[in-house]
N, C-alpha and C. Protein backbone atom coordinates (compact mmCIF):
# COMPACT_ATOMS: atom_id res chain seq x y z
N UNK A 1 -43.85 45.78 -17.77
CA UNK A 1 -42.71 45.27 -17.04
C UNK A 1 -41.99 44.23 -17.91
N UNK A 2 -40.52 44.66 -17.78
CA UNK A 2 -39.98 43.48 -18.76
C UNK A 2 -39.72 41.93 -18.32
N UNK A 3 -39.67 41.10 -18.70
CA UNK A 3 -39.44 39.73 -18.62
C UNK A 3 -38.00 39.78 -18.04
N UNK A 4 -37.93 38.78 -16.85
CA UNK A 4 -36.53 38.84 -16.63
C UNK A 4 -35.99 36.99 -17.24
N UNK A 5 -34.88 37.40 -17.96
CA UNK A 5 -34.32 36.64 -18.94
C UNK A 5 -33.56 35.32 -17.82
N UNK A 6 -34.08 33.89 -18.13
CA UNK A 6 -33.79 32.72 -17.41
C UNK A 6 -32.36 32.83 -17.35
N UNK A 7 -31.78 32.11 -16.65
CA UNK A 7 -30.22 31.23 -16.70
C UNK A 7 -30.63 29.57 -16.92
N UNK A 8 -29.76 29.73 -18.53
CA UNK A 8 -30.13 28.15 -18.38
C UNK A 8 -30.01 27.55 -17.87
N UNK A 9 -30.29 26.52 -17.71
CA UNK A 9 -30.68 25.32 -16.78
C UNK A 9 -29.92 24.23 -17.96
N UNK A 10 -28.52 23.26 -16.76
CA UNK A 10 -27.86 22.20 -18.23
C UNK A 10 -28.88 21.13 -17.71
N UNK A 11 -28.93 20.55 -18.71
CA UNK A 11 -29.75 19.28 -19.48
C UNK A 11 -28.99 17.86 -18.77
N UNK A 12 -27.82 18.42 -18.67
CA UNK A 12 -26.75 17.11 -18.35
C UNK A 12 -25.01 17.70 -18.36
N UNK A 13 -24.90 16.82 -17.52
CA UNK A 13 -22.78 17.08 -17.21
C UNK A 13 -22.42 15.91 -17.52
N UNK A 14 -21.01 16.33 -18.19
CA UNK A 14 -19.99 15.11 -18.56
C UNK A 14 -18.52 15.96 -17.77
N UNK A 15 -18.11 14.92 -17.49
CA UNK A 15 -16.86 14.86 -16.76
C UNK A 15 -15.62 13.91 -17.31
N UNK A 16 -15.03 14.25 -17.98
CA UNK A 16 -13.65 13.70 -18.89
C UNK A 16 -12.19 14.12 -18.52
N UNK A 17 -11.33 13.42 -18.76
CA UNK A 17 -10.12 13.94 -18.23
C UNK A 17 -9.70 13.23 -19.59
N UNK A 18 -8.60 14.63 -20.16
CA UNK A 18 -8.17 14.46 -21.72
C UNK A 18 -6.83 15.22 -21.68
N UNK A 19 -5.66 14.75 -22.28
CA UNK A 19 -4.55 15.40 -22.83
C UNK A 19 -5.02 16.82 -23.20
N UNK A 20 -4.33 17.91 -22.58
CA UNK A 20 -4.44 19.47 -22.96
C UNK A 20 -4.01 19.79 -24.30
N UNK A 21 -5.06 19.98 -24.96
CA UNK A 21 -4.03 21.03 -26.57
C UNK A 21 -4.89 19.22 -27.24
N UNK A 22 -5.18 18.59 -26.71
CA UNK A 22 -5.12 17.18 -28.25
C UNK A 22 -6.62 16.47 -28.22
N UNK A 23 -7.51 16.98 -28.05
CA UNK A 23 -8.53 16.18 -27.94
C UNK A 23 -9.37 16.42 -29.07
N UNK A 24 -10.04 14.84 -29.75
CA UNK A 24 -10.65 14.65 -31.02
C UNK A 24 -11.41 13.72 -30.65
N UNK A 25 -12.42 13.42 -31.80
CA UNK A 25 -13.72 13.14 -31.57
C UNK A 25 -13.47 11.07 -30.88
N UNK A 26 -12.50 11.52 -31.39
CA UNK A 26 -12.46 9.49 -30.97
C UNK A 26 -12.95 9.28 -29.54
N UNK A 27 -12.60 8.04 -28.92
CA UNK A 27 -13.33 8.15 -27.68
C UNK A 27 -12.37 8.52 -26.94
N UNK A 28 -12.56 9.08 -26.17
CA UNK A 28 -13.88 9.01 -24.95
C UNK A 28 -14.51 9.93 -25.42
N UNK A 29 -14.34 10.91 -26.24
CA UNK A 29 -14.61 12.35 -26.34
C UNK A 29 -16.17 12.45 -27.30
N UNK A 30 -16.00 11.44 -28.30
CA UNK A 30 -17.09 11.59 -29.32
C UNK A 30 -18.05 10.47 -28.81
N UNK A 31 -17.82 9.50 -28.20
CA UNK A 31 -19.07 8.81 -27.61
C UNK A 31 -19.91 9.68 -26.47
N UNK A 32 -19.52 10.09 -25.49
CA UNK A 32 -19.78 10.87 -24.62
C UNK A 32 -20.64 12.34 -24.82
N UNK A 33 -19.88 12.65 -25.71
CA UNK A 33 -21.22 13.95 -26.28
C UNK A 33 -21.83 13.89 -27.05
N UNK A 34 -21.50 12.34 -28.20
CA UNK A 34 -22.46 12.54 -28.85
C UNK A 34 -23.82 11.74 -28.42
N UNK A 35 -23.77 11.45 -27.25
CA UNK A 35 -24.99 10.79 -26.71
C UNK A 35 -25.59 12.04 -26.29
N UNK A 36 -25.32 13.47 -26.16
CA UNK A 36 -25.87 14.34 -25.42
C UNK A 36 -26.19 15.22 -27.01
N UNK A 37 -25.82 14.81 -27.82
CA UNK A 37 -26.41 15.78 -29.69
C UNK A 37 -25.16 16.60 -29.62
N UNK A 38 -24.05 16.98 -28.80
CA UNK A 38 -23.49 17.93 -28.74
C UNK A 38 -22.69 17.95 -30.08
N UNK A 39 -21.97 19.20 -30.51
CA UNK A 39 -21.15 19.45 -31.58
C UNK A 39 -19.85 19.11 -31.39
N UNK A 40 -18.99 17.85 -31.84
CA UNK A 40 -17.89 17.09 -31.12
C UNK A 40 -16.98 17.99 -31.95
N UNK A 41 -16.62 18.39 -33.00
CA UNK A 41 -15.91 19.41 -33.51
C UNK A 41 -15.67 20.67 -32.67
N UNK A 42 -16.72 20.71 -32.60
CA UNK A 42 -16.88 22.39 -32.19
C UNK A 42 -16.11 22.38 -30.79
N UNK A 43 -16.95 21.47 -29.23
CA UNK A 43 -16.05 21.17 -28.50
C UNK A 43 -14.93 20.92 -28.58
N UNK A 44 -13.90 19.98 -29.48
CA UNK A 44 -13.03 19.91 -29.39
C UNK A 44 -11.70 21.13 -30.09
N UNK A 45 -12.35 21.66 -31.07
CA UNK A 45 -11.36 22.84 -31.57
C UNK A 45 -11.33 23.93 -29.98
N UNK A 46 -12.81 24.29 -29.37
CA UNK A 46 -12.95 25.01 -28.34
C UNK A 46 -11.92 24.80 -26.98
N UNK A 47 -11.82 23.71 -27.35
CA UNK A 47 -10.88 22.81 -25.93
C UNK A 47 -9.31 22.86 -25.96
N UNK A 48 -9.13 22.78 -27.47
CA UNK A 48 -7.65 22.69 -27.52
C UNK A 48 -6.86 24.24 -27.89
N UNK A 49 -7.85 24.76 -27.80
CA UNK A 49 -8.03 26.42 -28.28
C UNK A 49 -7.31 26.39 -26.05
N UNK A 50 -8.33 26.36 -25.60
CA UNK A 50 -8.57 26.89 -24.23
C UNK A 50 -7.10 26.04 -23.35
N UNK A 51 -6.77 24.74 -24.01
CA UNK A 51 -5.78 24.24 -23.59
C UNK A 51 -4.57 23.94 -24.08
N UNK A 52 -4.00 24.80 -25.14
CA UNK A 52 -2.97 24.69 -25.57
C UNK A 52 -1.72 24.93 -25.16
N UNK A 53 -1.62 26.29 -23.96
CA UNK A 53 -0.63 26.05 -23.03
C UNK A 53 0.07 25.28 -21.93
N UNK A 54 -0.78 24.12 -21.87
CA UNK A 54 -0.86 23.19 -21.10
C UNK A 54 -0.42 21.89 -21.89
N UNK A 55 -0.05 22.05 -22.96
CA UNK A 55 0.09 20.92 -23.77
C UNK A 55 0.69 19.54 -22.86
N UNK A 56 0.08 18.33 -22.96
CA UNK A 56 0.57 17.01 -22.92
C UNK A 56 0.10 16.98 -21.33
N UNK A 57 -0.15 17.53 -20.38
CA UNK A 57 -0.90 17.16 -19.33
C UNK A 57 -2.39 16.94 -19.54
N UNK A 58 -2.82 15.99 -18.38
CA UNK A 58 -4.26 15.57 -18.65
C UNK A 58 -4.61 16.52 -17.41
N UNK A 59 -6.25 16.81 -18.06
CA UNK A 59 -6.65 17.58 -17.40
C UNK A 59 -8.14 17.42 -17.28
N UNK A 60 -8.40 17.28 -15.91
CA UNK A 60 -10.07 16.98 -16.19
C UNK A 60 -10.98 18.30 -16.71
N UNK A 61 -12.35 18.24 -17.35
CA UNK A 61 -12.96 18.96 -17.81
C UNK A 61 -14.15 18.66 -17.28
N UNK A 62 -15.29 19.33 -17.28
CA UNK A 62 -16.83 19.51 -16.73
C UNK A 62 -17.25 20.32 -17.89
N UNK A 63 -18.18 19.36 -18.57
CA UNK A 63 -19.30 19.99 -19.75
C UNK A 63 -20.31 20.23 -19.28
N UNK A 64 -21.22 20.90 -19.39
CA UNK A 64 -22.89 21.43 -19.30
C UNK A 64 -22.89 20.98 -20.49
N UNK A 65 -24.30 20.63 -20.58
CA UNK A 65 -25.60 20.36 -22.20
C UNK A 65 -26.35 20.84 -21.48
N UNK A 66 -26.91 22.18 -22.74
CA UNK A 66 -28.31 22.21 -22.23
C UNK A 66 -28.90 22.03 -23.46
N UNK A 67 -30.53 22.64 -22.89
CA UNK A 67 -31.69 21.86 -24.16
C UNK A 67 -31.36 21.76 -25.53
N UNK A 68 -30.84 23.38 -25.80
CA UNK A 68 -30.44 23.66 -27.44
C UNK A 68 -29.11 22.85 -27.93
N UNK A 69 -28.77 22.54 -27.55
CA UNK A 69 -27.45 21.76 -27.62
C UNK A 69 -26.40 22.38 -27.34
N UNK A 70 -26.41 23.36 -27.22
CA UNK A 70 -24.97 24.18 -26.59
C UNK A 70 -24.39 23.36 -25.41
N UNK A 71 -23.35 24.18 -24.99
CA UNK A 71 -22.02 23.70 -24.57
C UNK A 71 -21.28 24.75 -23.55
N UNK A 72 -21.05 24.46 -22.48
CA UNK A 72 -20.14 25.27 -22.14
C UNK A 72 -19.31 24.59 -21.04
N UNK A 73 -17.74 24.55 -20.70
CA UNK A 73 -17.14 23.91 -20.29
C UNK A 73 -16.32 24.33 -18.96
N UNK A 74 -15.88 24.01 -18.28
CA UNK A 74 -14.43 24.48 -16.97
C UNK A 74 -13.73 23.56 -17.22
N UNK A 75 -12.30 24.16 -17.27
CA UNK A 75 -11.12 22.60 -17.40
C UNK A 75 -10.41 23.17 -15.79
N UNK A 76 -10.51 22.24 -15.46
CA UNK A 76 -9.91 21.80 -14.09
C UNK A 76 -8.35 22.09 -13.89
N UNK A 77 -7.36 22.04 -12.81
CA UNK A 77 -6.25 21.07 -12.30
C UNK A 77 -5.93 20.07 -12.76
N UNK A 78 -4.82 19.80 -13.13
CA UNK A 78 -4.66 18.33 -13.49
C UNK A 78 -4.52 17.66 -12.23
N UNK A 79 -5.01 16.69 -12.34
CA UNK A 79 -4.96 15.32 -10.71
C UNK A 79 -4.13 15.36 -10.11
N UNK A 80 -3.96 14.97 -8.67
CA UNK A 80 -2.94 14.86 -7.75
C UNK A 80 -1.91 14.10 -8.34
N UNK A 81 -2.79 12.78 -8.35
CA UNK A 81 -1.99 11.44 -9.06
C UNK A 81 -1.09 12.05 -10.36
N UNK A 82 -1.21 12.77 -11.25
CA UNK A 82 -0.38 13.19 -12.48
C UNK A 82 0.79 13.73 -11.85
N UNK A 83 0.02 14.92 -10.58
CA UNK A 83 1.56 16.07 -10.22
C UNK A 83 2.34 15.68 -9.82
N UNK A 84 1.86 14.55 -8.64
CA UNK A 84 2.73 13.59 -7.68
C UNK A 84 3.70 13.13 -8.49
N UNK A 85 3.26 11.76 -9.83
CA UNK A 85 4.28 11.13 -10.87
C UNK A 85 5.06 12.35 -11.46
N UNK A 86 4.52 13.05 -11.84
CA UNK A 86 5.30 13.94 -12.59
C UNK A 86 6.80 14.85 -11.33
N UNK A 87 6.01 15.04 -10.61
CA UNK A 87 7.25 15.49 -9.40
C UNK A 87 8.31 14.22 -9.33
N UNK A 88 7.84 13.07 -8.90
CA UNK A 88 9.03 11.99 -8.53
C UNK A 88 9.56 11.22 -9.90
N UNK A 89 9.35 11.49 -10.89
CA UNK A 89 9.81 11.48 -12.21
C UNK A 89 9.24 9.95 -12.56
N UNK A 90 8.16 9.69 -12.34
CA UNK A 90 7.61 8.11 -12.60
C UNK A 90 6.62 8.03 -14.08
N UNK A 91 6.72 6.83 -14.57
CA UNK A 91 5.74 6.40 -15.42
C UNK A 91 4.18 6.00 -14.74
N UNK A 92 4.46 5.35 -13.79
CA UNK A 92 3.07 5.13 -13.43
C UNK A 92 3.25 4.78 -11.70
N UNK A 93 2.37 4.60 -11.14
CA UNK A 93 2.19 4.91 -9.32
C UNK A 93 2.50 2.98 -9.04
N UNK A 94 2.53 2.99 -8.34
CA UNK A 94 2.71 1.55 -7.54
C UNK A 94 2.04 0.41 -7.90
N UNK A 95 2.40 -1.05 -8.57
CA UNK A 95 0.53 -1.84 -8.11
C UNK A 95 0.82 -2.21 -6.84
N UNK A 96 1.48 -2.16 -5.96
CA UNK A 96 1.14 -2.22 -4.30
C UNK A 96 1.23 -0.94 -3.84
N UNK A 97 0.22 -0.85 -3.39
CA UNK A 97 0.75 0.44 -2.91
C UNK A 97 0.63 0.19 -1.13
N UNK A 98 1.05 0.71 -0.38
CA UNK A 98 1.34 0.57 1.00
C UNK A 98 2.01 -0.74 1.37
N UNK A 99 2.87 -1.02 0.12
CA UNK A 99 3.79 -2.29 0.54
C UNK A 99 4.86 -1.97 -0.23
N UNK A 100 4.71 -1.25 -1.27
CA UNK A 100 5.97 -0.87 -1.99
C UNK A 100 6.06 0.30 -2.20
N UNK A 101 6.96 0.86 -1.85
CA UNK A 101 7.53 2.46 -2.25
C UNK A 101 8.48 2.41 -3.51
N UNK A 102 7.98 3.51 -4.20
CA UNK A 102 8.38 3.44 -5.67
C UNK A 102 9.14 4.67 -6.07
N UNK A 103 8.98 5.76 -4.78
CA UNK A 103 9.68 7.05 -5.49
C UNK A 103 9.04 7.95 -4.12
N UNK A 104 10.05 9.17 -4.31
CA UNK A 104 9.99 9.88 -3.32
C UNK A 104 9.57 11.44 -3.81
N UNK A 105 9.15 12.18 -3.15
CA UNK A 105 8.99 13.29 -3.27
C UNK A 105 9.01 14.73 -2.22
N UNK A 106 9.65 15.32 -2.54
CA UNK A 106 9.99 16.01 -1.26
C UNK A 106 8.57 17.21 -0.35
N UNK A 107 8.63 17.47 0.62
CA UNK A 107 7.74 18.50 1.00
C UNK A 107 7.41 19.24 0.19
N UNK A 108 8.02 20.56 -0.08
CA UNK A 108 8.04 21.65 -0.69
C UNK A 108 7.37 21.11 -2.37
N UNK A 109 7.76 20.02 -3.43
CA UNK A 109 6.94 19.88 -4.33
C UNK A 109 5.60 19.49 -3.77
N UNK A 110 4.78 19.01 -2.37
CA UNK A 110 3.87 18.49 -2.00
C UNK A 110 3.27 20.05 -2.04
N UNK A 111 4.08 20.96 -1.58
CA UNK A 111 2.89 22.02 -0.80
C UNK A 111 2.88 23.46 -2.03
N UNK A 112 3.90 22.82 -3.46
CA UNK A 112 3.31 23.26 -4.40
C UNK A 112 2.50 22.52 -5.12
N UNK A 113 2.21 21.55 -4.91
CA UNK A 113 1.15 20.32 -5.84
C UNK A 113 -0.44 21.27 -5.08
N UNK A 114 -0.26 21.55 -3.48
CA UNK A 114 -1.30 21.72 -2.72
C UNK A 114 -1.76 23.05 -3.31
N UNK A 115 -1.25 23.90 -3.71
CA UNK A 115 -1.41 25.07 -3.96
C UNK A 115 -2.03 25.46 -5.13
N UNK A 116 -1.37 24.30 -6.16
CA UNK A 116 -1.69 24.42 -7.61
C UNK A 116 -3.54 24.03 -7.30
N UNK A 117 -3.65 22.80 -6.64
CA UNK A 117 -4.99 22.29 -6.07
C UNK A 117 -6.06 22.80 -5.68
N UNK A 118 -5.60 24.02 -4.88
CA UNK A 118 -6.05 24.56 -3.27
C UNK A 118 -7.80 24.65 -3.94
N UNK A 119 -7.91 25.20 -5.36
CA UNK A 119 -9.30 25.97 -5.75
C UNK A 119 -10.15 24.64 -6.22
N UNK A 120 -9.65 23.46 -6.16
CA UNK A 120 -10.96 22.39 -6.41
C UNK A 120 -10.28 21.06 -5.83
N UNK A 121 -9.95 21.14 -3.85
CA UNK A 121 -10.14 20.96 -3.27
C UNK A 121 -11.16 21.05 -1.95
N UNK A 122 -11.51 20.42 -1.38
CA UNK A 122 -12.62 21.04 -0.13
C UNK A 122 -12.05 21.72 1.40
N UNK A 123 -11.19 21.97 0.99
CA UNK A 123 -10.51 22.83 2.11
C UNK A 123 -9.70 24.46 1.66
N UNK A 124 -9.68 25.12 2.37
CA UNK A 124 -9.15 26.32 2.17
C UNK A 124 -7.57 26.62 2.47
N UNK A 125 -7.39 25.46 3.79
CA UNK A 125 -6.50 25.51 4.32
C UNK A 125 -5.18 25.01 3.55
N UNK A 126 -4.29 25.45 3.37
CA UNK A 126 -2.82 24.96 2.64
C UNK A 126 -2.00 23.99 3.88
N UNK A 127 -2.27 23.36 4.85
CA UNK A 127 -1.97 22.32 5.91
C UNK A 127 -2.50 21.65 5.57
N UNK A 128 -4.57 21.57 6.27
CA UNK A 128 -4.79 20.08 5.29
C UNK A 128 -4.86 20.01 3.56
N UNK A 129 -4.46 21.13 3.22
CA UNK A 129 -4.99 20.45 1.64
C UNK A 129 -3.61 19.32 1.34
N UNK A 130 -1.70 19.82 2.03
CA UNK A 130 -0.94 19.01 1.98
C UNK A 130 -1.19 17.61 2.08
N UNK A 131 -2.07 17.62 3.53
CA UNK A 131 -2.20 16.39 4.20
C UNK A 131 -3.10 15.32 2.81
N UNK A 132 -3.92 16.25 2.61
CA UNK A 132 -5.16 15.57 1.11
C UNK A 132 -3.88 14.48 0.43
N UNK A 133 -3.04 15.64 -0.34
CA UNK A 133 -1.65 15.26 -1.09
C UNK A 133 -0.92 14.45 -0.61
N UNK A 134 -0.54 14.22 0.85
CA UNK A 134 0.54 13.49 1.26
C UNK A 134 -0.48 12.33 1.18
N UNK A 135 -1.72 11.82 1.07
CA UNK A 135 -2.86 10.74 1.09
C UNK A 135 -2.92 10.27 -0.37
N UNK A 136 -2.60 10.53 -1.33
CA UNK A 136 -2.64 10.27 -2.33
C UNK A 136 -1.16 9.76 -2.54
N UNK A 137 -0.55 10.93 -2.25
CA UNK A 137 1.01 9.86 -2.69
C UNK A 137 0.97 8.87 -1.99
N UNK A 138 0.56 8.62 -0.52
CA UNK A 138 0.50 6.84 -0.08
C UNK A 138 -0.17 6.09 -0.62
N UNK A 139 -1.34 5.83 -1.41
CA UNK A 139 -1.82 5.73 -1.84
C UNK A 139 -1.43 5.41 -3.78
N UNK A 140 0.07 6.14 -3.96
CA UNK A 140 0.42 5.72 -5.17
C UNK A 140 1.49 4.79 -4.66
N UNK A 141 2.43 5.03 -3.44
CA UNK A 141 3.07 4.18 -3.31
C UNK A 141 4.36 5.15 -3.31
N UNK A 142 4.26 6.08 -3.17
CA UNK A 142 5.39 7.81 -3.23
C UNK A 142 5.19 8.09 -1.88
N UNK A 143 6.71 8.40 -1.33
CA UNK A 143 7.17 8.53 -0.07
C UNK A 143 7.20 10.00 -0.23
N UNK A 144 6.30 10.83 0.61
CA UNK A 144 6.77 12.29 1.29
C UNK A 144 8.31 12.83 2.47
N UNK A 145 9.33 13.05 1.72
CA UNK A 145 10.60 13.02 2.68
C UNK A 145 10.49 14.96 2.69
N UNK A 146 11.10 14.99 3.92
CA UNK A 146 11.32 16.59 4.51
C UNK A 146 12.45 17.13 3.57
N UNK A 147 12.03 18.53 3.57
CA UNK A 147 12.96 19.24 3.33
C UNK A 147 12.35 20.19 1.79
């Protein structure tokens, strides 16, 4: 009877959020794996390989390490917080936030932000995943207006 062949098992996860298409060993990138032995080259040609159509958005990533040192990665959605600024045309979100409104954004970019989201959010639903979204833009200090 033959041996049935394991699924590795990772050793350890790293979780980074890095410019798409540009990531090099500097930090965050080369401290972070190289505490795990990983190959910071190798990851990073692999990464900007996998994210080059995406250029200049940040995008979170999820590494596996396992024993041998290998590597294997998922790059995420970019953050609410990015789509939101990037929809209401901002540099950065509020430092008050629920005292100062800084920019507006309409429905319809909310319930495409929700959509882009929907697969690593905890809901299925495209109502609350909005609602998720409309919680974050209060939260940056970005007004949800109709229409």
């Amino acid at each position: 009877m033959a041996k049935k062949k394991k699924k590795k098992q990772p050793v350890g996860q790293i979780k980074l959020q890095i410019p798409a298409g540009s990531a090099n060993p500097a930090p965050p990138v080369g401290p972070a794996l190289g505490q795990h032995g990983v190959n910071i080259m190798e990851f990073c040609k692999s990464f900007n390989e996998a994210t080059k159509q995406k250029e200049g958005i940040v995008v979170p990533v999820v590494i596996s390490v396992y024993k041998d040192r290998s590597f294997d990665f998922i790059v995420k959605s970019p953050p609410v917080a990015f789509l939101l600024k990037r929809a209401a045309n901002l540099a950065k979100a509020s430092p008050e936030a629920g005292k100062q409104i800084i920019g507006e954004v309409k429905r319809s970019a909310v319930e495409e932000i929700a959509k882009e989201k929907l697969t690593d959010l905890n809901t299925t639903d495209i109502k609350q995943a909005m609602k998720i979204i409309e919680g974050t833009a209060r939260s940056c200090g970005i007004k949800v207006v109709g229409g």
